[in-house]
Structure formats: C-alpha cells, structure tokens
C-alpha atoms as a PDB file:
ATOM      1  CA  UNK A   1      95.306 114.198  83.860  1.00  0.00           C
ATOM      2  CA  UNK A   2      97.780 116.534  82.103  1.00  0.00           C
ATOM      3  CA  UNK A   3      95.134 117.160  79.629  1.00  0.00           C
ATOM      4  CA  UNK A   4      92.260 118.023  82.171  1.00  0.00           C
ATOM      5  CA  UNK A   5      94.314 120.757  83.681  1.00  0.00           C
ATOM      6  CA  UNK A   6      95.178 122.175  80.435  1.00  0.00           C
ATOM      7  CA  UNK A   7      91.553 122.378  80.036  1.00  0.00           C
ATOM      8  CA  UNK A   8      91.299 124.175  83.307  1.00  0.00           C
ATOM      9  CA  UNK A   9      94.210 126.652  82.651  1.00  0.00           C
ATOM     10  CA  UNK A  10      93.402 127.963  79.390  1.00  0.00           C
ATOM     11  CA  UNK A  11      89.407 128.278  80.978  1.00  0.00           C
ATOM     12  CA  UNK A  12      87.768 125.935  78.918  1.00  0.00           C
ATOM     13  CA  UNK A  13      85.706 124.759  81.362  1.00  0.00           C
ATOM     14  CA  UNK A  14      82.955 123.565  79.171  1.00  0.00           C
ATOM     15  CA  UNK A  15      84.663 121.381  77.210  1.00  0.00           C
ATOM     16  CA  UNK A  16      85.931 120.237  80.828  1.00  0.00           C
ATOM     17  CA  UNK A  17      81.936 119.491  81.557  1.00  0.00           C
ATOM     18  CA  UNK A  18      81.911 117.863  78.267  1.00  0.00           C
ATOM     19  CA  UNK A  19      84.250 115.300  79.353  1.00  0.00           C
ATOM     20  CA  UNK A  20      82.650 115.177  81.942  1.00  0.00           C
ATOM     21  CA  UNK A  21      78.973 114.026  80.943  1.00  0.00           C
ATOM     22  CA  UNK A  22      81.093 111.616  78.787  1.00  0.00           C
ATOM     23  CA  UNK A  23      81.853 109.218  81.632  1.00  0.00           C
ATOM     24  CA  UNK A  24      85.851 110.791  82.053  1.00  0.00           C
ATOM     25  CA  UNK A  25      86.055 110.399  85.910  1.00  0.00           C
ATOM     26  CA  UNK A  26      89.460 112.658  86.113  1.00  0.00           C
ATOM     27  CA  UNK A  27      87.839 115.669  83.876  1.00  0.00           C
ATOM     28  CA  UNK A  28      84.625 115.170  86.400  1.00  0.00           C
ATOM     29  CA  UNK A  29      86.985 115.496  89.382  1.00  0.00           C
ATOM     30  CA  UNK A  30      88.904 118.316  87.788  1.00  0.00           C
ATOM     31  CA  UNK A  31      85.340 120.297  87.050  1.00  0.00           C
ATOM     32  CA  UNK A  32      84.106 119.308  90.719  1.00  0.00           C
ATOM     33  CA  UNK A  33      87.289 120.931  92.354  1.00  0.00           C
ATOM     34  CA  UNK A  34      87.002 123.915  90.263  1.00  0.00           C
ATOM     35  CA  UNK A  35      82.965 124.281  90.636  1.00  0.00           C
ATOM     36  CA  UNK A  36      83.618 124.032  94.507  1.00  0.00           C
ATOM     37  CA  UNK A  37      86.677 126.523  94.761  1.00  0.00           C
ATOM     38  CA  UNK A  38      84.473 128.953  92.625  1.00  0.00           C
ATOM     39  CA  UNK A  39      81.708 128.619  95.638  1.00  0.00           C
ATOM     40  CA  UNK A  40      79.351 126.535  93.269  1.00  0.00           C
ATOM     41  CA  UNK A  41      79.429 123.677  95.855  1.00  0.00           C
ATOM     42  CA  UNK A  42      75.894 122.529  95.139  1.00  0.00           C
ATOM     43  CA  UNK A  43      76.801 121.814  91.572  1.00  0.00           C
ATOM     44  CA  UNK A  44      80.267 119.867  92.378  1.00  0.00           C
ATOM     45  CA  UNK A  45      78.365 117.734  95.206  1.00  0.00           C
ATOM     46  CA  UNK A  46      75.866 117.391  92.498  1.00  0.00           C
ATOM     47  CA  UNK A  47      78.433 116.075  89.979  1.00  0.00           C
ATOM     48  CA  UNK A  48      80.761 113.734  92.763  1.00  0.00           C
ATOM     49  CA  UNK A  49      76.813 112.532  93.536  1.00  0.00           C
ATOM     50  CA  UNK A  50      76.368 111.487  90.231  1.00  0.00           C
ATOM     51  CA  UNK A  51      80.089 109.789  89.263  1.00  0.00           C
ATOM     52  CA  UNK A  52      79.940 107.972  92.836  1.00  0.00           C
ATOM     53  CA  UNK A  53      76.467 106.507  92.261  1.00  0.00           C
ATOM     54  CA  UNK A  54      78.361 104.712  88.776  1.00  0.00           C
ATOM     55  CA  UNK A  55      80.583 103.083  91.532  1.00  0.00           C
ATOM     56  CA  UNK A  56      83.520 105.906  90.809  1.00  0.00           C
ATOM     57  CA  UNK A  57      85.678 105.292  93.835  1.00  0.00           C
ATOM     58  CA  UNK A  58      87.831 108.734  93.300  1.00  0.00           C
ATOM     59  CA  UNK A  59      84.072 110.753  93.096  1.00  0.00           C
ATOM     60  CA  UNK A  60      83.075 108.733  96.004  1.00  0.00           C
ATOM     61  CA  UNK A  61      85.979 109.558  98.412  1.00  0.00           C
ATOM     62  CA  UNK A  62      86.084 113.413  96.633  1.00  0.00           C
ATOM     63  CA  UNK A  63      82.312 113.860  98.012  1.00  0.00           C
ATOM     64  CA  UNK A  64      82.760 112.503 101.612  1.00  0.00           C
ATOM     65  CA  UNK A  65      85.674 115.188 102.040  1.00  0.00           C
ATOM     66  CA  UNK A  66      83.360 117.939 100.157  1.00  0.00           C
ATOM     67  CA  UNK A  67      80.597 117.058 102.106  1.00  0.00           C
ATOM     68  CA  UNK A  68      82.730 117.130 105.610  1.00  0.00           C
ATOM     69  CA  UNK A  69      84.594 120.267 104.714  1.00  0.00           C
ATOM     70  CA  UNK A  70      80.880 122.393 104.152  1.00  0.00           C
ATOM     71  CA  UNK A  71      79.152 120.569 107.655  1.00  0.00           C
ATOM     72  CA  UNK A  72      77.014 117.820 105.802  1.00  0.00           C
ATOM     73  CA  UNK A  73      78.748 115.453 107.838  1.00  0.00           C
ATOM     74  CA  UNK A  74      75.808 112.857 108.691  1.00  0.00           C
ATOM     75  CA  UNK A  75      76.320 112.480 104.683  1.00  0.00           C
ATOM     76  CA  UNK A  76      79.377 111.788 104.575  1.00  0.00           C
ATOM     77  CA  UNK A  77      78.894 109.570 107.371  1.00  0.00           C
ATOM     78  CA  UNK A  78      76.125 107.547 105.050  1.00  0.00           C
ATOM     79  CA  UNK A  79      78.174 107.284 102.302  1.00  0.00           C
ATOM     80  CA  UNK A  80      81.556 105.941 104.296  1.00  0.00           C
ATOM     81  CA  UNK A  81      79.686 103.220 106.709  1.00  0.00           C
ATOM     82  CA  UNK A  82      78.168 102.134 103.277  1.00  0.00           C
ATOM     83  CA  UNK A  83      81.525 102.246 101.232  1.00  0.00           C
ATOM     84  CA  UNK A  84      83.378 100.335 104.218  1.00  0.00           C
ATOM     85  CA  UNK A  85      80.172  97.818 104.605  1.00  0.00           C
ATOM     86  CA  UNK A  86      80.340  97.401 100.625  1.00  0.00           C
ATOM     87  CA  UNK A  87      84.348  96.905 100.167  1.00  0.00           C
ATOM     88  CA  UNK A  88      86.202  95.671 103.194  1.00  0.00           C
ATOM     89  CA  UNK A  89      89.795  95.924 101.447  1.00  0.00           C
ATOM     90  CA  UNK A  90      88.331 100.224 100.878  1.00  0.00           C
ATOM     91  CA  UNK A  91      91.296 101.706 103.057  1.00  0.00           C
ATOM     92  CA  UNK A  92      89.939 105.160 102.447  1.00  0.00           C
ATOM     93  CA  UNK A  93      86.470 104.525 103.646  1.00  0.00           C
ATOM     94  CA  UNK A  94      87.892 102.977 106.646  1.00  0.00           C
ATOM     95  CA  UNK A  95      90.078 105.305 107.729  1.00  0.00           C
ATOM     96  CA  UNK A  96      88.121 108.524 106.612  1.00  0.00           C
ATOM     97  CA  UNK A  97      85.418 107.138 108.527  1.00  0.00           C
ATOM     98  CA  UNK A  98      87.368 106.580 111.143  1.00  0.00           C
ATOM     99  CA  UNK A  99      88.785 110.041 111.240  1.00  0.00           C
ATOM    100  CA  UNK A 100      85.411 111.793 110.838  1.00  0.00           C
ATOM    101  CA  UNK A 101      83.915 109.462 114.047  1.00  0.00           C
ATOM    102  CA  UNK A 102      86.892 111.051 115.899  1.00  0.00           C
ATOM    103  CA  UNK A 103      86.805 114.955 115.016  1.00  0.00           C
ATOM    104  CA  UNK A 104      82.761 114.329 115.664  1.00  0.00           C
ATOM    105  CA  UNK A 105      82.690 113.035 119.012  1.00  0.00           C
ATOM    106  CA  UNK A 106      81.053 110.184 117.692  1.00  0.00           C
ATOM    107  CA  UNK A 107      83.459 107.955 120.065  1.00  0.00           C
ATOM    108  CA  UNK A 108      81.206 104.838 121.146  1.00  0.00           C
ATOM    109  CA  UNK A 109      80.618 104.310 117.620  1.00  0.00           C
ATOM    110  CA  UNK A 110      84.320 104.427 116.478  1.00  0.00           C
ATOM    111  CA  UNK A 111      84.595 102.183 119.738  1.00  0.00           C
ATOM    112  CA  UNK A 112      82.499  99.396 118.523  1.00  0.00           C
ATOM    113  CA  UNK A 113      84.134  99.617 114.998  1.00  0.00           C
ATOM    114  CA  UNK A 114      87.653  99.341 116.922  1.00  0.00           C
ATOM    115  CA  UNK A 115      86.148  96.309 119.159  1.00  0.00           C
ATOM    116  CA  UNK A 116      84.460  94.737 115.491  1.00  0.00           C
ATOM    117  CA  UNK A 117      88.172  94.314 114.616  1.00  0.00           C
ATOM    118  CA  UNK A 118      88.288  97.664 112.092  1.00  0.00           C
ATOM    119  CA  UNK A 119      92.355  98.464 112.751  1.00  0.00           C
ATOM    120  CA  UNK A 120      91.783 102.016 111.439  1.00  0.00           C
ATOM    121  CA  UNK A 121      89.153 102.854 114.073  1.00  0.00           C
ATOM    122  CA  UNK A 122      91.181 100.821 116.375  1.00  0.00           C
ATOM    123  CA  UNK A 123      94.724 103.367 115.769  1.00  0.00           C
ATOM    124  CA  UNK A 124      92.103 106.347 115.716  1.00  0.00           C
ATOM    125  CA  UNK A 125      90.449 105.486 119.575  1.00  0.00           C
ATOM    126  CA  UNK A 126      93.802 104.899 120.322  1.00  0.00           C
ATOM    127  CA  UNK A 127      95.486 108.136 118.927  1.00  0.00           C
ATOM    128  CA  UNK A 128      92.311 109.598 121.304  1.00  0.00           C
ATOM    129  CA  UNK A 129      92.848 107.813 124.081  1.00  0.00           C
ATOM    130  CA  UNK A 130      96.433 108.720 123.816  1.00  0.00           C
ATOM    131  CA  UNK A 131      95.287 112.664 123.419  1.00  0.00           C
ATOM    132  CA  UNK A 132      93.323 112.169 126.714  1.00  0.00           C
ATOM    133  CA  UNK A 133      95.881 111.384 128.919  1.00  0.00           C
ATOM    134  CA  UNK A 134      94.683 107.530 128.813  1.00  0.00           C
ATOM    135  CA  UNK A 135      97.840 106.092 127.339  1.00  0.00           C
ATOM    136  CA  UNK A 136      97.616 102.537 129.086  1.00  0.00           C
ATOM    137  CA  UNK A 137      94.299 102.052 127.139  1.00  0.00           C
ATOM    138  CA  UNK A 138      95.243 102.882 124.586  1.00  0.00           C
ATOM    139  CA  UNK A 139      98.189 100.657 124.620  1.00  0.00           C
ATOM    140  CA  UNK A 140      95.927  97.653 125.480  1.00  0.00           C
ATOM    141  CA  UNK A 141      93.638  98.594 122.972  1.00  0.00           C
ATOM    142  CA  UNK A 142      96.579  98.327 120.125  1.00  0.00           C
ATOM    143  CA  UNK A 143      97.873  95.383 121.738  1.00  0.00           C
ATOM    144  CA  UNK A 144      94.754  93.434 121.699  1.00  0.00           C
ATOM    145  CA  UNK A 145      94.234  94.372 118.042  1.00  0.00           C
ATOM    146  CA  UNK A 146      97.352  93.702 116.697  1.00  0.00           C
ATOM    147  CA  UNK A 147      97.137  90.135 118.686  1.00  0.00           C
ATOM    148  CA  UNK A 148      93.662  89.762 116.886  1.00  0.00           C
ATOM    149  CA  UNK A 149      95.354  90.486 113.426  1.00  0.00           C
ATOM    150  CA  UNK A 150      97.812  88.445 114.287  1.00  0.00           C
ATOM    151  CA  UNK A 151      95.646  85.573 115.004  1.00  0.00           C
ATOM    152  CA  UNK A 152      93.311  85.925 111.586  1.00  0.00           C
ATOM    153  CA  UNK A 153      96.711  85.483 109.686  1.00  0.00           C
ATOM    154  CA  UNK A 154      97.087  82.101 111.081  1.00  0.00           C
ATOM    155  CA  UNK A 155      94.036  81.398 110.166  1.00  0.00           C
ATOM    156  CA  UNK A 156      94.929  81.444 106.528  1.00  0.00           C
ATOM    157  CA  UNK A 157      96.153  78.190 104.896  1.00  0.00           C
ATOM    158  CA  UNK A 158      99.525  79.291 104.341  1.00  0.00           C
ATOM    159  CA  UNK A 159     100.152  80.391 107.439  1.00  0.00           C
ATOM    160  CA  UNK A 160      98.554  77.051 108.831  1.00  0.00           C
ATOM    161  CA  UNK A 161     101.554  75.523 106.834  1.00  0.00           C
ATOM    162  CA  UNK A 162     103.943  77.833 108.885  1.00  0.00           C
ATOM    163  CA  UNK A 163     102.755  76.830 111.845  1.00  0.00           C
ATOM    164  CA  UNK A 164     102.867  73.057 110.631  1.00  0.00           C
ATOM    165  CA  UNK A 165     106.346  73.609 109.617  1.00  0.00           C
ATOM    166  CA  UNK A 166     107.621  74.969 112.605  1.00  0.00           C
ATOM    167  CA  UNK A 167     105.905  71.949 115.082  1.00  0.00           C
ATOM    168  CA  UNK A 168     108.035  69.893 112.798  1.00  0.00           C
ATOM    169  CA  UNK A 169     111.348  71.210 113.559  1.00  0.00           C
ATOM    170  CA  UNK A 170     111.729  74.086 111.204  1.00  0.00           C
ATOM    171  CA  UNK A 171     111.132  71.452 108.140  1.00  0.00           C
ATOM    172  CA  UNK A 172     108.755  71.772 105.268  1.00  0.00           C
ATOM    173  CA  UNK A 173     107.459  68.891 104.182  1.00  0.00           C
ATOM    174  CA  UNK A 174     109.927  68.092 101.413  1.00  0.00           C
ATOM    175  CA  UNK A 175     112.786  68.315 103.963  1.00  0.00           C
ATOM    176  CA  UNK A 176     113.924  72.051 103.433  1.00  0.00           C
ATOM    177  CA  UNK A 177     114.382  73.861 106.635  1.00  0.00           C
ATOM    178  CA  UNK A 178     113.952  77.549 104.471  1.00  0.00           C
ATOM    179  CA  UNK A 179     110.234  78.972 103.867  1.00  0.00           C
ATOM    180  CA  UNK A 180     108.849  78.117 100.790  1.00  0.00           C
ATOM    181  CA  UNK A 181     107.500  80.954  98.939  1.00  0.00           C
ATOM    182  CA  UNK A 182     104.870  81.545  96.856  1.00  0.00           C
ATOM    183  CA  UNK A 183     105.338  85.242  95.389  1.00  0.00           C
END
C-alpha cells in the first residue's frame, strides 16, 4: 500500500493505472479514489466495475459506497443483495445493505431480511424502531433474534455435546466436569 500512495504523491498516476490493468487490486483502489475525488466518477465506477466482476471483494464494497454516495443507489442495492445471497459469512454486504435499506426507506424489505434471521438488518430495524419512539419493538425484535441465534448454535455438534454434558451432571464423557476444548 505504501508504494501505491507514493505513486499517488509524487503524481504518477499512470504508472498507478499501470498497476492497475495488471491485476494489483490496492493500486486499482488507490486510482479509483483518486479518479473519483478528481470528479472523474464514471471512470472509477468503471474501474471498481471491472475489479469487482474478478470477484475483488475490496472493489466490490468500494463501488456500493461510490455508487450510494453519487444517488445510483438501486445499484448498489443489486450488487449488495447479490454479494450477501453469494457469501453469507460477507459482513460488509450485510450490514451495508442493511444500512442503505434504512437511510432509503426501504423498511419492509429490511423487515423481512430481519424476520429471515439476517442479525444486521435485525440491529438496523431495531436502531429504527428505537429512533421512532417504538422502543418495546424493538426490544422484542432483538430479543427474538438473539434467542434465534442462540438456538442455531445448539444446533451445531459441539454445542449438542454441551448440552449432553450438562443433562449429565456437568460431566463429559470421560469423567471431567471442565469443557473440553477444541481451539
């Protein structure tokens, strides 16, 4: 990264776009900031576009902000419901999404994320609900979701252990009344 903004700061920006074309996913974020704070936002959209569509995670959350910040926000919409739908474990999707569905109005929608069991949507409705005066639903809403979380751990085998351990008194099977851990 150091090198990239050395690039910037002594204004070779071509040799910037260079690295760039070359597949170097910091020098293309480095250009697409700099195109966009020099008013060539086409170009840096263009560029994100481009580095996203080779699965480039950093380009990919770079263009949903770009594209929010100059009102293309349906786009950025696309592109987060499709990065969430693609990578479950993609915090950023979820919660950007979740943040744009809230600053949009677009509350039924962030509502039926929140009630699919998404716990970013599910903070966001609340932090809204909370905003609007409607602080008991917003309670319950957190409440039922962190139950619901709650309840999907157990549903993993080592927390079925757990639960197997503690019917039995506290004991593992091997007689030790301490957790055994695997990390």
């Amino acid at each position: 990264m150091r090198g990239e903004l050395s690039l910037l700061s002594a204004g070779r920006v071509e040799e910037l776009r260079v690295r760039a074309d070359t597949g170097d996913s910091h020098a293309a974020w480095w250009l697409a900031e700099l195109l966009a704070k020099n008013g060539e936002v086409e170009e840096a959209l263009t560029l994100l576009r481009a580095r996203a569509d080779t699965g480039d995670s950093f380009a990919a959350e770079r263009l949903a902000e770009l594209l929010a910040e100059h009102g293309q926000v349906e786009e950025a919409l696309t592109l987060l419901r499709a990065r969430a739908r693609a990578n479950a474990a993609d915090r950023f999707a979820a919660r950007r999404l979740a943040d744009l569905l809230a600053t949009h109005g677009r509350v039924e929608e962030l509502r039926a994320h929140a009630d699919a069991g998404k716990s970013d949507a599910a903070e966001r409705l609340a932090d809204l609900l909370a905003e609007h005066g409607e602080v008991e639903e917003a309670l319950a809403l957190l409440g039922a979701h962190t139950k619901a979380n709650f309840a999907d751990r157990f549903a993993r085998p080592e927390a079925g252990r757990a639960a197997r351990r503690t019917r039995a008194g506290g004991r593992s099977p091997h007689g030790s009344t301490r957790p055994h851990r695997h990390w």
